[in-house]
N, C-alpha and C. Protein backbone atom coordinates (compact mmCIF):
# COMPACT_ATOMS: atom_id res chain seq x y z
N UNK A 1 -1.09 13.03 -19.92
CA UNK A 1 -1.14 11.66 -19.42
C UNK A 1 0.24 11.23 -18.91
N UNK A 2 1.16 11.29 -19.38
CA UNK A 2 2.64 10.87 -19.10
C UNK A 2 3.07 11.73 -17.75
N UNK A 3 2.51 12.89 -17.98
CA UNK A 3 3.26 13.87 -16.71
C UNK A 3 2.68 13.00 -15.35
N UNK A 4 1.30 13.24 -15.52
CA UNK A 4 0.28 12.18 -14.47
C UNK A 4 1.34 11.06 -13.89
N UNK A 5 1.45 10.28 -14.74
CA UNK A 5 2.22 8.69 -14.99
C UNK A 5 3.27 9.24 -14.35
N UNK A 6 4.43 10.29 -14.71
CA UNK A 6 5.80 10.36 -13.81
C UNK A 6 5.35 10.66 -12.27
N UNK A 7 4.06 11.90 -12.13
CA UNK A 7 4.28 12.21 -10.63
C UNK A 7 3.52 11.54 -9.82
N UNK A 8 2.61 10.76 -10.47
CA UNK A 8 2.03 9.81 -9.83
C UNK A 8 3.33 8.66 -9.42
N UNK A 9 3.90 8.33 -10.21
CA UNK A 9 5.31 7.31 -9.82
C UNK A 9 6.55 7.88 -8.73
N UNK A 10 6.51 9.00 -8.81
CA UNK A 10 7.50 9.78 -8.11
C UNK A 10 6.79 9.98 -6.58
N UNK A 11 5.33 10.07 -6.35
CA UNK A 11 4.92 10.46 -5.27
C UNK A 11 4.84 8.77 -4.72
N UNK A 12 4.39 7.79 -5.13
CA UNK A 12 4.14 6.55 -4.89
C UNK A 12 5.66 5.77 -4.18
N UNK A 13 6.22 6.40 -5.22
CA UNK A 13 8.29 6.11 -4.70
C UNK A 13 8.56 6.81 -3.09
N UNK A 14 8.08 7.79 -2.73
CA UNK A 14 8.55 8.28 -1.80
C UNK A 14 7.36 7.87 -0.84
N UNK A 15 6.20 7.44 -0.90
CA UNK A 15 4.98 6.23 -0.24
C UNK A 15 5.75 5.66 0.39
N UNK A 16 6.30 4.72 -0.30
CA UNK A 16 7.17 3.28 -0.35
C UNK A 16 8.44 3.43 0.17
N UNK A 17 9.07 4.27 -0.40
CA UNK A 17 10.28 4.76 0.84
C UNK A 17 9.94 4.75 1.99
N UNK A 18 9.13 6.27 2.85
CA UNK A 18 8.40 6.05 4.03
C UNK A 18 8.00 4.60 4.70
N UNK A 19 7.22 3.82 3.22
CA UNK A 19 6.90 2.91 4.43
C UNK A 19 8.12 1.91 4.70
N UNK A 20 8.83 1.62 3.58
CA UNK A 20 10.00 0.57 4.27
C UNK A 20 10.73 0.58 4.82
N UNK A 21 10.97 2.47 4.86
CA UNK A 21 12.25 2.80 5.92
C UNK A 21 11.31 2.58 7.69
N UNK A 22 9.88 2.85 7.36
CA UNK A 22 9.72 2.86 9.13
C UNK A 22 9.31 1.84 9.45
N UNK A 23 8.49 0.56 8.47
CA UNK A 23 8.22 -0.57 8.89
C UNK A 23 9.84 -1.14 9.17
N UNK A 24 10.65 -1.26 8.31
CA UNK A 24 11.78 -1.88 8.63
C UNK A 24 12.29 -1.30 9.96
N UNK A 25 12.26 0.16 10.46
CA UNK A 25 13.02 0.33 11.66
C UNK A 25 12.44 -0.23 12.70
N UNK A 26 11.00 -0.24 12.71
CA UNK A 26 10.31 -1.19 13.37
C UNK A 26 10.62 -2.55 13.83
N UNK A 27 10.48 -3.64 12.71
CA UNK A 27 11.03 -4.32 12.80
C UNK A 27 12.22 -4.89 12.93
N UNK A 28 13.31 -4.36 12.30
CA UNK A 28 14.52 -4.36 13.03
C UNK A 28 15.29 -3.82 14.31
N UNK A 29 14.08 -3.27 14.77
CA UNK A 29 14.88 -1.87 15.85
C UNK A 29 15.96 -1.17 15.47
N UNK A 30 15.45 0.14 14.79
CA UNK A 30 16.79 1.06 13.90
C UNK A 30 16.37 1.80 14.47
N UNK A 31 17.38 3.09 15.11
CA UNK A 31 17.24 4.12 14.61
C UNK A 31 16.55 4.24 16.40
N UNK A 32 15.66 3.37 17.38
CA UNK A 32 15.18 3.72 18.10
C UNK A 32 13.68 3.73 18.36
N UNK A 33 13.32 3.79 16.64
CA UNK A 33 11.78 4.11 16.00
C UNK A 33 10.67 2.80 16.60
N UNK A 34 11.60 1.89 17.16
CA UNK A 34 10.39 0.59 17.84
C UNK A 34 10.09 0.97 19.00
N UNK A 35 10.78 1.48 19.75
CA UNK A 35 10.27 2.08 21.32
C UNK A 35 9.59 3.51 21.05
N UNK A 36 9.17 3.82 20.27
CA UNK A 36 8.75 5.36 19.99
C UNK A 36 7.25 4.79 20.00
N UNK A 37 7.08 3.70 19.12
CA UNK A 37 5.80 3.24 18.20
C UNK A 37 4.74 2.87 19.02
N UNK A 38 5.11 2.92 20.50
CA UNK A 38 4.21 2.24 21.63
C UNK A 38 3.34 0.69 21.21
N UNK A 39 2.19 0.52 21.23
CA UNK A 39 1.86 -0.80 21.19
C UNK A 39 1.22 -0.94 19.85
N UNK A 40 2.54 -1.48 19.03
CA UNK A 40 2.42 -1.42 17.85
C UNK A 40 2.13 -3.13 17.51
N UNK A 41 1.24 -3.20 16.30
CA UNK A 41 0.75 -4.98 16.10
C UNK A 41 1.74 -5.26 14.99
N UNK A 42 2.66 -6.29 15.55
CA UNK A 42 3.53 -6.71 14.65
C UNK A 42 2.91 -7.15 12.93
N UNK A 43 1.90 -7.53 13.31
CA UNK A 43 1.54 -8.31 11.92
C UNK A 43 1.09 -7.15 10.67
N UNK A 44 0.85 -6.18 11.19
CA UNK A 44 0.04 -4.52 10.35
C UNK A 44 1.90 -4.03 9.99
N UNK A 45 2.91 -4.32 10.91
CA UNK A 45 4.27 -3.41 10.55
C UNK A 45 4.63 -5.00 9.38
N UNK A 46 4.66 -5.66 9.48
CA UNK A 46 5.25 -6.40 8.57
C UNK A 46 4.28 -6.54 6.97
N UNK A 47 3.02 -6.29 7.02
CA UNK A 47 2.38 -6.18 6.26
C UNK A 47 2.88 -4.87 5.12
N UNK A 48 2.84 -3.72 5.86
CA UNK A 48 3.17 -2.71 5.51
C UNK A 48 4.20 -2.87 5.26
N UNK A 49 5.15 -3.90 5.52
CA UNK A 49 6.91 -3.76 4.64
C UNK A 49 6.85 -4.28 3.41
N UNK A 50 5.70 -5.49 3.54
CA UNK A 50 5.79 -6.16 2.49
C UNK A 50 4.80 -5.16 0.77
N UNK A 51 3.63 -4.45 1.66
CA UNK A 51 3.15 -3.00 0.67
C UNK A 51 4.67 -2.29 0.26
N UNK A 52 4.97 -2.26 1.21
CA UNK A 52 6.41 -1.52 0.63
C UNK A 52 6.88 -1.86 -0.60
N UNK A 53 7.79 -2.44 -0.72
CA UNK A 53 8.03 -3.57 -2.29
C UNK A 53 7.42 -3.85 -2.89
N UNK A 54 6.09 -4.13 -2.98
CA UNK A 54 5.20 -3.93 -3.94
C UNK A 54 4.75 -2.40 -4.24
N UNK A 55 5.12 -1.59 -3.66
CA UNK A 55 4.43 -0.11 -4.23
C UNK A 55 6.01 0.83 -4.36
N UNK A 56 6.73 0.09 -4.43
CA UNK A 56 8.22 0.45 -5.57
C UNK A 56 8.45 -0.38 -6.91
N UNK A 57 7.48 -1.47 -6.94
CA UNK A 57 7.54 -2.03 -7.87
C UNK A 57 6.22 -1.30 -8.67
N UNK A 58 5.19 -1.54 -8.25
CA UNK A 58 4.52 -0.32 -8.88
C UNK A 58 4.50 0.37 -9.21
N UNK A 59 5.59 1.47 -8.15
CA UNK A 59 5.80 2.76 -8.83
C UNK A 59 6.72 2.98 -10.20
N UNK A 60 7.81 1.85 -10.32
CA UNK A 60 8.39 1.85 -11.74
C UNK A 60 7.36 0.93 -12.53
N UNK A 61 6.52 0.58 -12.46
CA UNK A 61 5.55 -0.09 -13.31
C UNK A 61 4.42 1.20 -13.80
N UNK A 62 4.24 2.11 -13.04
CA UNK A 62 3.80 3.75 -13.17
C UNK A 62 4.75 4.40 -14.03
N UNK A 63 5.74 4.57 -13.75
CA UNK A 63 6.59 5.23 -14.09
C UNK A 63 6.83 5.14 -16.00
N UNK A 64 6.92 3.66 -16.31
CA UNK A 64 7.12 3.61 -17.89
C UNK A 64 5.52 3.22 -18.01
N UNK A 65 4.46 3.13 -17.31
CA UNK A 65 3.17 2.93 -18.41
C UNK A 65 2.90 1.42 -18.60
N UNK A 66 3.33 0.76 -17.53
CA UNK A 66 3.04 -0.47 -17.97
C UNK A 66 2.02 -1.60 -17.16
N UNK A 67 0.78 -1.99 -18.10
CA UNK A 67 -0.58 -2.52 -17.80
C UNK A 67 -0.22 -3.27 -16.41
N UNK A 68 0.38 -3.91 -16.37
CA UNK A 68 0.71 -5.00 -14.62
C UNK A 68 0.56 -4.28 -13.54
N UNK A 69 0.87 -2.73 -13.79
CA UNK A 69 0.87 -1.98 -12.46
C UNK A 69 -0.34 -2.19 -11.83
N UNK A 70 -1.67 -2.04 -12.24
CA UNK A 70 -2.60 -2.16 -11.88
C UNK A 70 -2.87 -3.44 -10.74
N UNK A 71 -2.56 -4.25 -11.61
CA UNK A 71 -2.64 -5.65 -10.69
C UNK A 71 -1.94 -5.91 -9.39
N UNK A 72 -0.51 -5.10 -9.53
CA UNK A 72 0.24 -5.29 -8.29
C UNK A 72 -0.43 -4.08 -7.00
N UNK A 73 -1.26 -3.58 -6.99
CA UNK A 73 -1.75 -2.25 -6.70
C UNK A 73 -3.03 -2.82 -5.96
N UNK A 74 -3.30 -3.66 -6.40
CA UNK A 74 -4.88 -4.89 -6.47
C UNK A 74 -4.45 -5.36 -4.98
N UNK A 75 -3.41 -6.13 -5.35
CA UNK A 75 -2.71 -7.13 -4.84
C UNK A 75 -2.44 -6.29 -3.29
N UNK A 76 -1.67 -4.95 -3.50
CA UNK A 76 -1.45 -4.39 -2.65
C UNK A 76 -2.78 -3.97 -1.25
N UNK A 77 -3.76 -3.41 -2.53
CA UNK A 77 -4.73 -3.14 -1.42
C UNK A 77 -5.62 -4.28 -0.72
N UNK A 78 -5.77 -5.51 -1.66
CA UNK A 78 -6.22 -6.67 -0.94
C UNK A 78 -5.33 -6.81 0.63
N UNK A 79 -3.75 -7.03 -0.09
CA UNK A 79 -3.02 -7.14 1.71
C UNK A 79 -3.65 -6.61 2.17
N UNK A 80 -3.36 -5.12 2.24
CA UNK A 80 -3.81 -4.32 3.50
C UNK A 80 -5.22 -4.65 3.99
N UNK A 81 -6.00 -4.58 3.23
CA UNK A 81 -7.53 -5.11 3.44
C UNK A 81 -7.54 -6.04 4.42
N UNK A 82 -7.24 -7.48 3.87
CA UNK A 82 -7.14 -8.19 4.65
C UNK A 82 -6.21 -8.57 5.78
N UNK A 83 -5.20 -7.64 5.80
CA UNK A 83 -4.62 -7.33 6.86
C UNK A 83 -5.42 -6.41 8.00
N UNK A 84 -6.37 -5.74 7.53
CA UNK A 84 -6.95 -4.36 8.32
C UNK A 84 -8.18 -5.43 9.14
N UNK A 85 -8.92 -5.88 8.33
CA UNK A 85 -9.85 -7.38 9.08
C UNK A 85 -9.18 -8.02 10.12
N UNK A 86 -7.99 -8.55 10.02
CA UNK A 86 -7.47 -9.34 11.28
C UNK A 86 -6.89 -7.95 12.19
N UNK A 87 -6.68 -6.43 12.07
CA UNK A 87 -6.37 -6.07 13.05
C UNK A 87 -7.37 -5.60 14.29
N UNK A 88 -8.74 -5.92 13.31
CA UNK A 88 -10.49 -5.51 14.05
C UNK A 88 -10.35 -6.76 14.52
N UNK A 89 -9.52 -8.25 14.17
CA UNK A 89 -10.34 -9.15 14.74
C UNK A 89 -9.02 -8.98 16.04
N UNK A 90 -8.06 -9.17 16.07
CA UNK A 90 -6.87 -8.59 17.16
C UNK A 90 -7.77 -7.69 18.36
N UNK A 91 -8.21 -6.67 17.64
CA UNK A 91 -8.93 -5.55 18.66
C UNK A 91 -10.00 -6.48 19.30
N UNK A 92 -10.78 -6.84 18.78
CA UNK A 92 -12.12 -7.27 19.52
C UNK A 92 -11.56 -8.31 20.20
N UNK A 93 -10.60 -9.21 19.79
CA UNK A 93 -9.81 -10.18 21.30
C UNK A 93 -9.43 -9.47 22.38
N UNK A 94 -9.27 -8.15 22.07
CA UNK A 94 -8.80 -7.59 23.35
C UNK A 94 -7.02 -7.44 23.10
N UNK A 95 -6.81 -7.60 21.78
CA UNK A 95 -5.45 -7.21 21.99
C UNK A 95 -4.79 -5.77 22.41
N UNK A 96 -3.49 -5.55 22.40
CA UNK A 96 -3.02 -4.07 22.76
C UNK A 96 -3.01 -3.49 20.82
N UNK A 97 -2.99 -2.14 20.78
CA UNK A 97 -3.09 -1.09 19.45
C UNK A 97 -2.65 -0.05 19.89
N UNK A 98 -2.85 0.80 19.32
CA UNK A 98 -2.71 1.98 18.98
C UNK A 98 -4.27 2.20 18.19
N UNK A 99 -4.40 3.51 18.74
CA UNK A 99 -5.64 4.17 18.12
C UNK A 99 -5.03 4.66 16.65
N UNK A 100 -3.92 4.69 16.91
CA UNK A 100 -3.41 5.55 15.26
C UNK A 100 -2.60 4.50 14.36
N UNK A 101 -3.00 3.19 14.82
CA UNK A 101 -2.78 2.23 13.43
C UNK A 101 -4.11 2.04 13.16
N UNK A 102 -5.33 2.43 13.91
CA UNK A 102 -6.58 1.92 12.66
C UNK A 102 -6.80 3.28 11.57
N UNK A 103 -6.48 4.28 11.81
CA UNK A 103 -6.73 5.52 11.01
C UNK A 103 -5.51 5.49 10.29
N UNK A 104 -3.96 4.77 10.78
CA UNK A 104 -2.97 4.83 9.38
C UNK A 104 -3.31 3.57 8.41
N UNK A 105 -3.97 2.52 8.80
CA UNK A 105 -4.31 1.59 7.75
C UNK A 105 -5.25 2.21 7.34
N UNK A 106 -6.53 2.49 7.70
CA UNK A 106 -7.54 3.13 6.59
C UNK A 106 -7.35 4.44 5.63
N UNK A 107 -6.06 5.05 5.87
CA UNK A 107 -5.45 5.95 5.32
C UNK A 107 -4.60 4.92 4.52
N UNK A 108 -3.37 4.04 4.31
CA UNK A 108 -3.09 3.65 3.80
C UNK A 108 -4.01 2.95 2.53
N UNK A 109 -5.15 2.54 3.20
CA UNK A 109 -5.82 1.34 2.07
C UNK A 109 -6.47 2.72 1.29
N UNK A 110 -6.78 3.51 1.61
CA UNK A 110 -7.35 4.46 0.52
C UNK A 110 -6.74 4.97 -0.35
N UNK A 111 -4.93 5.38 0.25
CA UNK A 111 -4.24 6.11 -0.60
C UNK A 111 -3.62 5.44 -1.83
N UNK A 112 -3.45 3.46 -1.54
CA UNK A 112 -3.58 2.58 -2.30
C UNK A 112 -4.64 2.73 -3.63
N UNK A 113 -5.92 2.84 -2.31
CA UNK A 113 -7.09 2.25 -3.75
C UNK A 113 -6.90 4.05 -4.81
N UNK A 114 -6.46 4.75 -4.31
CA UNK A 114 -6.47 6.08 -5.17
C UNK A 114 -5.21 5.55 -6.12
N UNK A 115 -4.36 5.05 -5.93
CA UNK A 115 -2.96 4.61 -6.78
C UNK A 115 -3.67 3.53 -8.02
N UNK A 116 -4.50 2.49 -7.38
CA UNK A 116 -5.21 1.65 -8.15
C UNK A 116 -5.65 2.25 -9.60
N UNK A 117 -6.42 3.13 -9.10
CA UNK A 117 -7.98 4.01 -9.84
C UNK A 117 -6.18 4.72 -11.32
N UNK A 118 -5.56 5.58 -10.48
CA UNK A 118 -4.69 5.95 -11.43
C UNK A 118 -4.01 5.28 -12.48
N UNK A 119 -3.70 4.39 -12.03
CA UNK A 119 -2.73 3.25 -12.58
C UNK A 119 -3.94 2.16 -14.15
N UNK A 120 -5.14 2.20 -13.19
CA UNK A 120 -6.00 1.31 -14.52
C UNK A 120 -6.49 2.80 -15.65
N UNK A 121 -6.81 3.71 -14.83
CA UNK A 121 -7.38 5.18 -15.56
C UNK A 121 -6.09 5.00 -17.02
N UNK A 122 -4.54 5.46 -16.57
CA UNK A 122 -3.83 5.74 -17.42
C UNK A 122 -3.10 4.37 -17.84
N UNK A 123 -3.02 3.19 -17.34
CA UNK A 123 -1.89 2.22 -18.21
C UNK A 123 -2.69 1.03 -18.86
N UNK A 124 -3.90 1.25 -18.52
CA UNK A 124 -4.95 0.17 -18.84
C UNK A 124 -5.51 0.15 -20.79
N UNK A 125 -4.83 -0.81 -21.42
CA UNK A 125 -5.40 -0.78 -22.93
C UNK A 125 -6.85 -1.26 -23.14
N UNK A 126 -6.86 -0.99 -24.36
CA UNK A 126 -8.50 -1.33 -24.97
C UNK A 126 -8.90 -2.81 -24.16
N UNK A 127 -8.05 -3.90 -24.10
CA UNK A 127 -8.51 -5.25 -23.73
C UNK A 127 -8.74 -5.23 -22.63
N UNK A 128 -8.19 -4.47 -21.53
CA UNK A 128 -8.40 -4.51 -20.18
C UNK A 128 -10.01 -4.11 -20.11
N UNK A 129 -10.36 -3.45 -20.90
CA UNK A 129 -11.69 -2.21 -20.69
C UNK A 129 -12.99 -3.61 -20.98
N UNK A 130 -12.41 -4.53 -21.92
CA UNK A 130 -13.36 -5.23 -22.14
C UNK A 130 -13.91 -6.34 -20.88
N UNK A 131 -13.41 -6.25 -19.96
CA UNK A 131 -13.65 -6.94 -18.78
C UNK A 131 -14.75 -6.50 -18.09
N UNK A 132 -15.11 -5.11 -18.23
CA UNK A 132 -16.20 -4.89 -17.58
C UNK A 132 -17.37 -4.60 -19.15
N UNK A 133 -16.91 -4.71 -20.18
CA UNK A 133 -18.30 -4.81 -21.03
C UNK A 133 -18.93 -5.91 -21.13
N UNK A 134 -19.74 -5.43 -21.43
CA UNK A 134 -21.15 -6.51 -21.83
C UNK A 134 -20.74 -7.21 -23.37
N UNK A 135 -21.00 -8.71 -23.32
CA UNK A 135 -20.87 -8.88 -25.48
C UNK A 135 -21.81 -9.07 -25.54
């Protein structure tokens, strides 16, 4: 269980790296990486900065075993979620995309909800469990 807990935290850390180093170059123009990105939707790169910081906070909330991770993980995949809804509603206005931000958000929101599933599986105590029983 603990080993789980470190490389699950260690792989989630370097998630979150990735994403804040490229949402941020994005948004700041670093590095060059905003003219690379072609017609990228501002609101999906800032979303994803803000997943960022929450899935380094997670990941040391993984890392020692502690029940909150779950929630911030929640929290995380709701953003994206409801970030991923306004980028279908963007598209159907006819805005500009990229074909490869709807397959990196639905890749993102999955690799989230897989972090979720881990995080309640191993840091979740007896009281949490009682939320889904019956009295």
């Amino acid at each position: 269980m603990k080993t789980t807990l470190k490389i699950s935290a260690i792989l989630l850390t370097l998630f979150a790296l990735i994403t804040v180093f490229m949402s941020g170059s994005v948004i700041f123009d670093l590095f060059g990486i905003r003219e690379k990105e072609g017609n990228y939707v501002l609101f999906i790169v800032i979303t994803n900065f803000i997943c960022g910081f929450i899935y380094l906070a997670a990941a040391y909330g993984l890392f020692f075993g502690r029940t909150w991770t779950t929630r911030l993980l929640v929290l995380a995949t709701s953003i994206l979620t409801i970030s991923f809804v306004g980028l279908i509603w963007h598209i159907s206005s006819g805005g500009i995309y990229e074909q490869q931000t709807v397959k990196a958000m639905l890749f993102r929101i999955a690799i989230t909800a897989v972090f979720v599933g881990l995080s309640w599986r191993f840091t979740s105590d007896e009281k949490d469990y009682s939320l889904i029983k019956q009295k």
